[in-house]
Protein backbone atom coordinates (compact mmCIF):
# COMPACT_ATOMS: atom_id res chain seq x y z
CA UNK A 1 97.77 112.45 91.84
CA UNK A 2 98.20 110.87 88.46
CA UNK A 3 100.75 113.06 86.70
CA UNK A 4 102.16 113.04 82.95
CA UNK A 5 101.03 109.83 81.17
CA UNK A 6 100.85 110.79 77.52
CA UNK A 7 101.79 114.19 76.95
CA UNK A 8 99.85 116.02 73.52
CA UNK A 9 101.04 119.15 71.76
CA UNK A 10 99.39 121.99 73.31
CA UNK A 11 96.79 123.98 71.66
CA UNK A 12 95.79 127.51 71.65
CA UNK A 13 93.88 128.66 75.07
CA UNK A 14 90.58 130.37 74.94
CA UNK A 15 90.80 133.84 75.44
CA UNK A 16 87.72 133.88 77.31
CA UNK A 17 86.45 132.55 80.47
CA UNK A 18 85.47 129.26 80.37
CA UNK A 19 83.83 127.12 83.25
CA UNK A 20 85.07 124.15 81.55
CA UNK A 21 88.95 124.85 82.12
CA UNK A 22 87.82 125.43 84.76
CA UNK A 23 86.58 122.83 86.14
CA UNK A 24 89.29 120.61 84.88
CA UNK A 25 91.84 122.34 86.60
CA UNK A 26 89.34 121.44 89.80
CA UNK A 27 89.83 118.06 88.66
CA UNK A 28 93.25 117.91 88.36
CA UNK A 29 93.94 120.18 91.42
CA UNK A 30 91.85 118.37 94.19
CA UNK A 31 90.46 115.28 93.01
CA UNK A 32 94.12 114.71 92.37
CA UNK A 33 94.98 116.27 95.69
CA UNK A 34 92.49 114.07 97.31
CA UNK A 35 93.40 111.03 96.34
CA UNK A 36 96.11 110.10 98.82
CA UNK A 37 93.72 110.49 101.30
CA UNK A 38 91.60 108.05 99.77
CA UNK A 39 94.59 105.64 99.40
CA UNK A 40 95.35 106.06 103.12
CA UNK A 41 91.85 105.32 103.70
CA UNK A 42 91.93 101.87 101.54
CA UNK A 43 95.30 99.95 102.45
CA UNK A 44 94.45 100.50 106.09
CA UNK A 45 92.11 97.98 105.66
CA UNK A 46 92.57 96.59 102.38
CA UNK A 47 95.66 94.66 100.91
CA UNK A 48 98.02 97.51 99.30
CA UNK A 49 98.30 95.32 95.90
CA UNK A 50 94.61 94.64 95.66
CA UNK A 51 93.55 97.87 96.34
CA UNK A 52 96.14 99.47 93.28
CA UNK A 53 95.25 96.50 90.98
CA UNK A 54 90.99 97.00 91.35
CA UNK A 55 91.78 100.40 91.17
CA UNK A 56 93.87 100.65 87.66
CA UNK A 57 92.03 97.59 86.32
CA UNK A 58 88.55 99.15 86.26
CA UNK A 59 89.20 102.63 85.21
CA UNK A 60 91.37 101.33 82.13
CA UNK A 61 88.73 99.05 81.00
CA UNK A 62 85.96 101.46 81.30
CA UNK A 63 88.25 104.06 80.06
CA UNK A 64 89.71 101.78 77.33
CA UNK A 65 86.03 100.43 76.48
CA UNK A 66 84.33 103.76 76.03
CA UNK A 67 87.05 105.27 74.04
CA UNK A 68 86.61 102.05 71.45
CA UNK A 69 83.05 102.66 71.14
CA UNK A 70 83.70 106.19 69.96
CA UNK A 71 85.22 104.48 67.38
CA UNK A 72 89.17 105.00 68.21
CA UNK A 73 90.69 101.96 66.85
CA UNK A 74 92.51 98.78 68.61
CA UNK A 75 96.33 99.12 69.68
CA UNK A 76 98.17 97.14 66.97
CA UNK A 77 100.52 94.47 68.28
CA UNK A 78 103.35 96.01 68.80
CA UNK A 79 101.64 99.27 70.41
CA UNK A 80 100.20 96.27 73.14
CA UNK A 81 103.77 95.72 73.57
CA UNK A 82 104.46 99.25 74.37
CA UNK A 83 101.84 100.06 76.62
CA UNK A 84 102.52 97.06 78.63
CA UNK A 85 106.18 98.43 79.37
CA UNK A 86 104.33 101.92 80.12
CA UNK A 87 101.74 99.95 82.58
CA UNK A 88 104.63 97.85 84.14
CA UNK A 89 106.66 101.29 84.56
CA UNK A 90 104.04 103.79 84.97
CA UNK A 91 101.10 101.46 87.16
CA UNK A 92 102.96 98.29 88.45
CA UNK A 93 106.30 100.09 89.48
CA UNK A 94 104.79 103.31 90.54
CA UNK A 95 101.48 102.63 92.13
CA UNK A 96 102.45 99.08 93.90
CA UNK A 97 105.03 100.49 96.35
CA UNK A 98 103.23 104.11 96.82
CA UNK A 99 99.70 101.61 98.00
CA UNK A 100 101.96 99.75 100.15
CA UNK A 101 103.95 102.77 101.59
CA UNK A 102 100.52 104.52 102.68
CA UNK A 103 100.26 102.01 105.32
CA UNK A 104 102.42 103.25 107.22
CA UNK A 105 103.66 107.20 105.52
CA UNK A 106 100.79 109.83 106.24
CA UNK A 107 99.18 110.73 103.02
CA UNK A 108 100.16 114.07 103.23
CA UNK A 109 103.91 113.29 103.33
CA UNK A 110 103.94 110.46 100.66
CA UNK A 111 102.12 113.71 98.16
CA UNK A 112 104.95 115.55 98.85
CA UNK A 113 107.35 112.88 98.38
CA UNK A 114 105.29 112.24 95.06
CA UNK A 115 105.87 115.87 94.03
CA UNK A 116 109.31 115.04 93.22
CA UNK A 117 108.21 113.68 89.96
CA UNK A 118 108.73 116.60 88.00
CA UNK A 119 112.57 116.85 89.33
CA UNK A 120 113.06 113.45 88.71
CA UNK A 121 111.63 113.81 85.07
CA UNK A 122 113.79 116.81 84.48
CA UNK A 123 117.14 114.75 85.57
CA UNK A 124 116.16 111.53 83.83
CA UNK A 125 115.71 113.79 80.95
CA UNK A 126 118.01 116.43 80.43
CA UNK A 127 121.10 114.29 82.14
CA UNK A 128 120.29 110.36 81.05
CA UNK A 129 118.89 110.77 77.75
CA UNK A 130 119.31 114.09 76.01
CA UNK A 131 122.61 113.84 77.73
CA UNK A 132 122.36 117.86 77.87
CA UNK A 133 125.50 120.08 79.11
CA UNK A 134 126.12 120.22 82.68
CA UNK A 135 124.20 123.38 84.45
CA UNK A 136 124.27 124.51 87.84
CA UNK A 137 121.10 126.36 88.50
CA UNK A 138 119.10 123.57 87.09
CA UNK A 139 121.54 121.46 89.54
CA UNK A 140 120.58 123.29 92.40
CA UNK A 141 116.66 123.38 91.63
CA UNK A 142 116.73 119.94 92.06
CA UNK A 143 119.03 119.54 95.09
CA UNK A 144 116.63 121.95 97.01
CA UNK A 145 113.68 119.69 96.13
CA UNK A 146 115.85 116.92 97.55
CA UNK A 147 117.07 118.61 100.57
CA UNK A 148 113.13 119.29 101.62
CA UNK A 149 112.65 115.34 101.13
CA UNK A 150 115.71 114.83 103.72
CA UNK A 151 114.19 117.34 106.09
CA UNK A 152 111.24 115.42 106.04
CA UNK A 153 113.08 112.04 106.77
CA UNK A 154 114.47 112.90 109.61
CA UNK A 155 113.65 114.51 113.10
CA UNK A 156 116.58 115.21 115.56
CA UNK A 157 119.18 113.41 113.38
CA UNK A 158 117.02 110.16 114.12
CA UNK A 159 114.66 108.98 111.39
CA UNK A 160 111.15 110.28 111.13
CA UNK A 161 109.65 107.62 108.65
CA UNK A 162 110.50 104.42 108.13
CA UNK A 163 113.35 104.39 105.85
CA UNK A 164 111.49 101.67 103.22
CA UNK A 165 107.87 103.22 102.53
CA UNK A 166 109.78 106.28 101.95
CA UNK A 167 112.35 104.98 99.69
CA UNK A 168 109.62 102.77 98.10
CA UNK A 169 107.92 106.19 97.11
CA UNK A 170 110.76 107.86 95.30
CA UNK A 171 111.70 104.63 94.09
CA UNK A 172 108.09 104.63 92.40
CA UNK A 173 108.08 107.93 91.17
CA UNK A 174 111.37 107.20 89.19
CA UNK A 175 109.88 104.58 87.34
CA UNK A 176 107.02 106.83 86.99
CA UNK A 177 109.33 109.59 85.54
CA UNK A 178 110.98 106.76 82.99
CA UNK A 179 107.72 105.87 81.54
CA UNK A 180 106.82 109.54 80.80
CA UNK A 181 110.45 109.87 79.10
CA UNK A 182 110.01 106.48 76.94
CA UNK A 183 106.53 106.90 76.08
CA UNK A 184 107.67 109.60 73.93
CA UNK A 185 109.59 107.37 71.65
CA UNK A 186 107.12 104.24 71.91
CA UNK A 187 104.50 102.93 69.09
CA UNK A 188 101.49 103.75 71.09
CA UNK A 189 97.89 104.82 69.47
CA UNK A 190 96.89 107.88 68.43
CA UNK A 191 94.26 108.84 71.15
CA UNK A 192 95.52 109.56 74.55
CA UNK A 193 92.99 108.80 76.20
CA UNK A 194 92.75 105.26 74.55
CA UNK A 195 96.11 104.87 75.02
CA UNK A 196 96.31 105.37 78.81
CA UNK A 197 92.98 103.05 79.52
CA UNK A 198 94.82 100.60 77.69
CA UNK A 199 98.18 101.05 79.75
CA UNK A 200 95.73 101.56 82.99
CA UNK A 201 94.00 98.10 82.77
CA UNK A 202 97.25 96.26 81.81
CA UNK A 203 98.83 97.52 84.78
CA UNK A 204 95.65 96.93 87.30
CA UNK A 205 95.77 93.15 85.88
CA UNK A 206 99.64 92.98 87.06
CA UNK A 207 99.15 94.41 90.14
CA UNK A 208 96.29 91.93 90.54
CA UNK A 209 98.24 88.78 89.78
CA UNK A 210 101.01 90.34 91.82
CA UNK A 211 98.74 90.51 95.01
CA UNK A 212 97.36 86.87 94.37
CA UNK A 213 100.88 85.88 94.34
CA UNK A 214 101.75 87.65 97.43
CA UNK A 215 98.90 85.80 99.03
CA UNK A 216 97.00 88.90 99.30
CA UNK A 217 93.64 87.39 98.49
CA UNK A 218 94.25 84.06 100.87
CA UNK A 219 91.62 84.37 102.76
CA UNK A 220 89.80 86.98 101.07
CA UNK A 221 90.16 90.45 102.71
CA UNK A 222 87.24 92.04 104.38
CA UNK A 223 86.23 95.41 103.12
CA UNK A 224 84.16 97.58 104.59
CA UNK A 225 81.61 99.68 103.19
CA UNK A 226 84.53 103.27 104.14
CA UNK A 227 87.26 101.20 102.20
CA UNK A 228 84.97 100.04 99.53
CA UNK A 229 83.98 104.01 98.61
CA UNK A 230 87.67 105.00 98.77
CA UNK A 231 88.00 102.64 96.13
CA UNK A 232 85.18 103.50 94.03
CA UNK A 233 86.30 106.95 94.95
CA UNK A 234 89.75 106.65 93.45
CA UNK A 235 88.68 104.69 90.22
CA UNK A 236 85.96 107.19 89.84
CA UNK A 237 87.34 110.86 90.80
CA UNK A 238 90.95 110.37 90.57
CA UNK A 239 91.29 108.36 87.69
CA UNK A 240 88.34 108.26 85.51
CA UNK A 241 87.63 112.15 85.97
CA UNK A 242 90.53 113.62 86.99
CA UNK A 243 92.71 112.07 83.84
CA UNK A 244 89.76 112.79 81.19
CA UNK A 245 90.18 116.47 82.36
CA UNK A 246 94.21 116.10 82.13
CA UNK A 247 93.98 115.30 78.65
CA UNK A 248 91.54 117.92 77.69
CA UNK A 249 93.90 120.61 79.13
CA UNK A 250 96.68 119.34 77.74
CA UNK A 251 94.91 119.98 74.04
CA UNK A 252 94.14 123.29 74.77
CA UNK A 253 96.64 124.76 76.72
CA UNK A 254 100.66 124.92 77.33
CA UNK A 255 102.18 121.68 79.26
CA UNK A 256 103.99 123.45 81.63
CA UNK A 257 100.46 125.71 83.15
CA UNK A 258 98.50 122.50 83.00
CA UNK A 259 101.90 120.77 85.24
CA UNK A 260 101.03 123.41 87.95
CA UNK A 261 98.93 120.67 89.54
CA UNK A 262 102.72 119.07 91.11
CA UNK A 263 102.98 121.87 93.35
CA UNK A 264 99.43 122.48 94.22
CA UNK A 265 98.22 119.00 94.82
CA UNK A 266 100.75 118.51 98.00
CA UNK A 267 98.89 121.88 99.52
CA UNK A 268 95.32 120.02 98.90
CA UNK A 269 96.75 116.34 100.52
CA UNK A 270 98.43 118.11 103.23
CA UNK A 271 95.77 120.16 104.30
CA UNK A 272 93.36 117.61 103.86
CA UNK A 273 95.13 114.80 105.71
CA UNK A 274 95.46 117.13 108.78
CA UNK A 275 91.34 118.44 108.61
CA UNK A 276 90.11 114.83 108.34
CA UNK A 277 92.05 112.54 109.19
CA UNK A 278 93.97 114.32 111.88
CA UNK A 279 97.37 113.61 110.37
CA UNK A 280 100.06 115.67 111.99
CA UNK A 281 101.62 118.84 110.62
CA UNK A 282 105.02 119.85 112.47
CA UNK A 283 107.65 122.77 111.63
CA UNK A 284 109.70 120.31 110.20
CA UNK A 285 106.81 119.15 107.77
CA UNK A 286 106.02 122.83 106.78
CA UNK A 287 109.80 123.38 105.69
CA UNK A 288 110.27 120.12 104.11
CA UNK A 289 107.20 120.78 101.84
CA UNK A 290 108.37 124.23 101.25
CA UNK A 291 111.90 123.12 100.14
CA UNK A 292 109.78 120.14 97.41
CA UNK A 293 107.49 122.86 96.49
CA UNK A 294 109.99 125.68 95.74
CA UNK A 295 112.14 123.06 93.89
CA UNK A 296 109.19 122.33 91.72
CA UNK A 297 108.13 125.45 90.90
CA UNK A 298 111.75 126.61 89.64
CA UNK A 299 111.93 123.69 87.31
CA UNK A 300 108.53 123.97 85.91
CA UNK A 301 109.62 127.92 85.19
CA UNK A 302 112.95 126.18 83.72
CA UNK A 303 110.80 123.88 81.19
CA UNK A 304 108.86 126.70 80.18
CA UNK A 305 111.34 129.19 79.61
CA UNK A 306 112.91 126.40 77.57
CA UNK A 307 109.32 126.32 75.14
């Protein structure tokens, strides 16, 4: 999952072949993609909060920690400041409620839910802050995405999910959407990749002291050995990998092609929640992610037509 943290002017792509773009896109397509599986897999067994916190935690301080021995230097002071509003926004806000809501939402329908970020993004931005003239199509882009969210709340007029994991979701994405529209205008270190282990392993250490708080660790939860690779999984694949490859595309190619993982990594989660973990795919579910999908796609075409 993981979408815009730190967004870098793009440069210019390789006319050539190259297995390493590659590759990254395989990164950013299905590990991304694959992690709400793995989520699904961990909070059924592991506290939601824990899970996020151990999660964020160690990939920012092994991200954080090998970027300083390159030699990138320390955040100032008031950069610390910044990213910890970016890892209370973008980690704490975002990730808490989506770990909790995959107890009980089907990892393929909380991706698609997710996949709302980039309509979200586009409103906060163009409506909130840029304060942009009114414009219908754009309007309508985003209503559709919406309108595929409420055919996926509800079945026969009655309701399909509970109401508050679902809410909890698009409440987290919003935050997540904020953070990517502030971080713009923050003091935050030159290297992105520095800067997002050092939002990362504020935001695991909330999350942490949140789930402490919450009495999450009283008595100690049991993990197994499946929950305990999940984990590893997600700090690993997801986070570790999958971002490292983020940034590298973002360096070397246009934002808006390297954003074409919103749309595909609902197809991946979907797909892979119903092969192996026997999640359930209705009509309703098909149309619903058609609808968030469509939406997406428009906008993204939008924001690059805009470039």
């Amino acid at each position: 999952m993981n979408t815009t943290v730190i967004e870098q002017p793009a440069g210019a792509a390789s006319k050539s072949l190259d297995i390493r773009v590659l590759l990254a896109f395989f990164a950013i397509y299905v590990l991304w993609g694959t992690s709400f599986l793995a989520i699904r897999i961990a909070v059924l067994e592991v506290p939601p909060l824990f899970a996020a916190g151990t999660r964020f935690f160690v990939a920012g301080m092994v991200l954080y920690g090998f970027m300083r021995l390159r030699g990138r230097p320390r955040p100032a002071g008031s950069q610390w400041r910044s990213l910890a509003l970016i890892g209370l926004l973008m980690f704490v806000a975002e990730y808490g409620p989506l770990f909790w809501a995959e107890k009980y939402v089907p990892s393929g329908i909380a991706s698609v839910l997710e996949a709302t970020l980039p309509l979200i993004t586009m409103a906060l931005e163009t409506w909130v802050f840029r304060r942009h003239r009114f414009h219908w199509p754009l309007l309508a882009s985003i209503l559709l995405g919406f309108c595929g969210v409420s055919v996926l709340l509800f079945r026969n007029g009655e309701q399909h999910f509970g109401w508050l994991p679902c809410i909890a979701i698009l409440a987290g994405a919003t935050t997540w959407s904020l953070g990517s529209v502030l971080n713009r205008s923050l003091d935050l270190p030159e290297s992105r990749p520095l800067t997002s282990g050092a939002a990362m392993a504020p935001g695991g250490g909330m999350l942490l002291v949140l789930s402490a708080s919450f009495g999450e660790l009283h008595p100690l939860p049991h993990v197994s050995m499946r929950a305990a690779l999940a984990i590893l999984y997600l700090i690993a694949c997801p986070s570790l990998l999958g971002f490292t490859a983020f940034v590298w595309l973002l360096a070397r190619m246009p934002a808006t092609r390297v954003a074409s993982h919103a749309y595909v990594n609902p197809v991946v989660a979907v797909a892979l929640g119903y092969s192996v973990a026997g999640e359930v795919i209705t009509t309703r579910t098909l149309i619903g992610t058609a609808l968030v999908l469509a939406s997406v796609i428009l906008i993204l075409r939008k924001e690059k037509a805009a470039i």
